[in-house]
Protein backbone atom coordinates (compact mmCIF):
# COMPACT_ATOMS: atom_id res chain seq x y z
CA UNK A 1 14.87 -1.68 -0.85
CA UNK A 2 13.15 2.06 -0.66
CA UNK A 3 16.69 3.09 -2.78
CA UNK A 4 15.58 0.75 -5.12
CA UNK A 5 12.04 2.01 -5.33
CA UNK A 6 12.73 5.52 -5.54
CA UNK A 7 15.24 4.62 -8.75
CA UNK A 8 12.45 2.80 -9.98
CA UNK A 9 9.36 5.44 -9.26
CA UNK A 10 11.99 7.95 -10.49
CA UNK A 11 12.81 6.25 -14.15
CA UNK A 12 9.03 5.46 -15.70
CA UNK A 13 6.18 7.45 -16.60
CA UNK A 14 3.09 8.33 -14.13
CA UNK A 15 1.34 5.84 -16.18
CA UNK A 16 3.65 3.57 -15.27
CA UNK A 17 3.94 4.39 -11.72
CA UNK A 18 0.50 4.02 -11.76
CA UNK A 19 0.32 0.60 -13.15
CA UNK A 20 3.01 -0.32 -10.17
CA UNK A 21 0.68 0.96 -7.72
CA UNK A 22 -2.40 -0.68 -9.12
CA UNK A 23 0.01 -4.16 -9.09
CA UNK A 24 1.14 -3.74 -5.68
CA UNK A 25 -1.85 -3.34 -4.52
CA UNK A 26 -3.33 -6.36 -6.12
CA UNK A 27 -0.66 -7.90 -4.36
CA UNK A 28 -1.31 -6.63 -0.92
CA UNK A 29 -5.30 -7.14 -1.45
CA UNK A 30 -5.14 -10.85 -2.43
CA UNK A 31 -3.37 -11.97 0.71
CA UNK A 32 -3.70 -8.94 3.45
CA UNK A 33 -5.22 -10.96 6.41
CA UNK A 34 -2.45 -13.79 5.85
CA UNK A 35 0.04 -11.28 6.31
CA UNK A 36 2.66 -10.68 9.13
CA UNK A 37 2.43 -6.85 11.17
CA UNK A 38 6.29 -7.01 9.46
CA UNK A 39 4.72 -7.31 6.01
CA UNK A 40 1.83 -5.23 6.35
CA UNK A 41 4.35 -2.57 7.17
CA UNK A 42 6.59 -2.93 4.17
CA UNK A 43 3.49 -3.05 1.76
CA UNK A 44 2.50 0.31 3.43
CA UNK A 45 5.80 1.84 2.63
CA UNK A 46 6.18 0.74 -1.15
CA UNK A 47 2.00 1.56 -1.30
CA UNK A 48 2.39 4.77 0.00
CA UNK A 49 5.42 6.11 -1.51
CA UNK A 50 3.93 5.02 -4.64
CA UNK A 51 0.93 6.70 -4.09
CA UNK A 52 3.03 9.78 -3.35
CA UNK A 53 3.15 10.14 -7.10
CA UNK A 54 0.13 8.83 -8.70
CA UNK A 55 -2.36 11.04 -10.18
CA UNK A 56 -5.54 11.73 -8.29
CA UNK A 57 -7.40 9.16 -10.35
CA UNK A 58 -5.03 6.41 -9.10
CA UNK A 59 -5.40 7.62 -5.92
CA UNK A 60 -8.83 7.54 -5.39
CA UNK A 61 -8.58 4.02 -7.04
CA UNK A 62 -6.39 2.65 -4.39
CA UNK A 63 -8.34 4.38 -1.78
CA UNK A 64 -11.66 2.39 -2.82
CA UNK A 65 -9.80 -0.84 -3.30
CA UNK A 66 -8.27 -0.44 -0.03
CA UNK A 67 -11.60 0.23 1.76
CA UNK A 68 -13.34 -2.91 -0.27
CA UNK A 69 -11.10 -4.89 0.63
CA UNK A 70 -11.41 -3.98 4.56
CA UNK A 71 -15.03 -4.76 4.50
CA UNK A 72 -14.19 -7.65 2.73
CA UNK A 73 -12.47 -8.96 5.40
CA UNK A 74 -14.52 -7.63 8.17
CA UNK A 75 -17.55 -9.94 6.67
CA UNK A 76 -15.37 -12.67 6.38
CA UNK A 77 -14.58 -12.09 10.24
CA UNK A 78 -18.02 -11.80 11.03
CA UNK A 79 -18.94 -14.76 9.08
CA UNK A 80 -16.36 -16.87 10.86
CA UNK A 81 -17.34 -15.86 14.38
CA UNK A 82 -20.87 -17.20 13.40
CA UNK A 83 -20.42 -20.73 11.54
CA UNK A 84 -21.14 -23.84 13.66
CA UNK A 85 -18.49 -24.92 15.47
């Protein structure tokens, strides 16, 4: 699978690549507390070798999408632990 995403990372444009990343992590953002440790893990290999070559402007995109959507979830934690039973 990593072959296949270097071929791909390797054949498009950086706006492409870019566009990848920004899909991916769409992906990962939509469902990340639903997901296995196994899956977590493969997101953060395809996320971060994508990131490898994104320009700094994706970059700092998918670090502020990453961080919203941590909070995110944190309140949505917090929010459980405190509804009525």
């Amino acid at each position: 699978m990593m072959s296949d995403l270097e071929s791909a990372v390797a054949s498009h444009s950086a706006e492409r690549r870019n566009e990848r990343l920004r899909k991916v992590t769409d992906l990962f953002v939509g469902g990340a507390s639903q997901y296995s440790e196994e899956q977590v893990a493969l997101f953060d290999g395809v996320i971060g070798r994508l990131a490898q070559d994104a320009d700094v402007a994706a970059r700092t995109e998918l670090s502020a999408r990453l961080v919203d959507a941590r909070v995110l979830d944190a309140c949505r934690r917090e929010q459980e632990l405190h509804e009525p039973s």
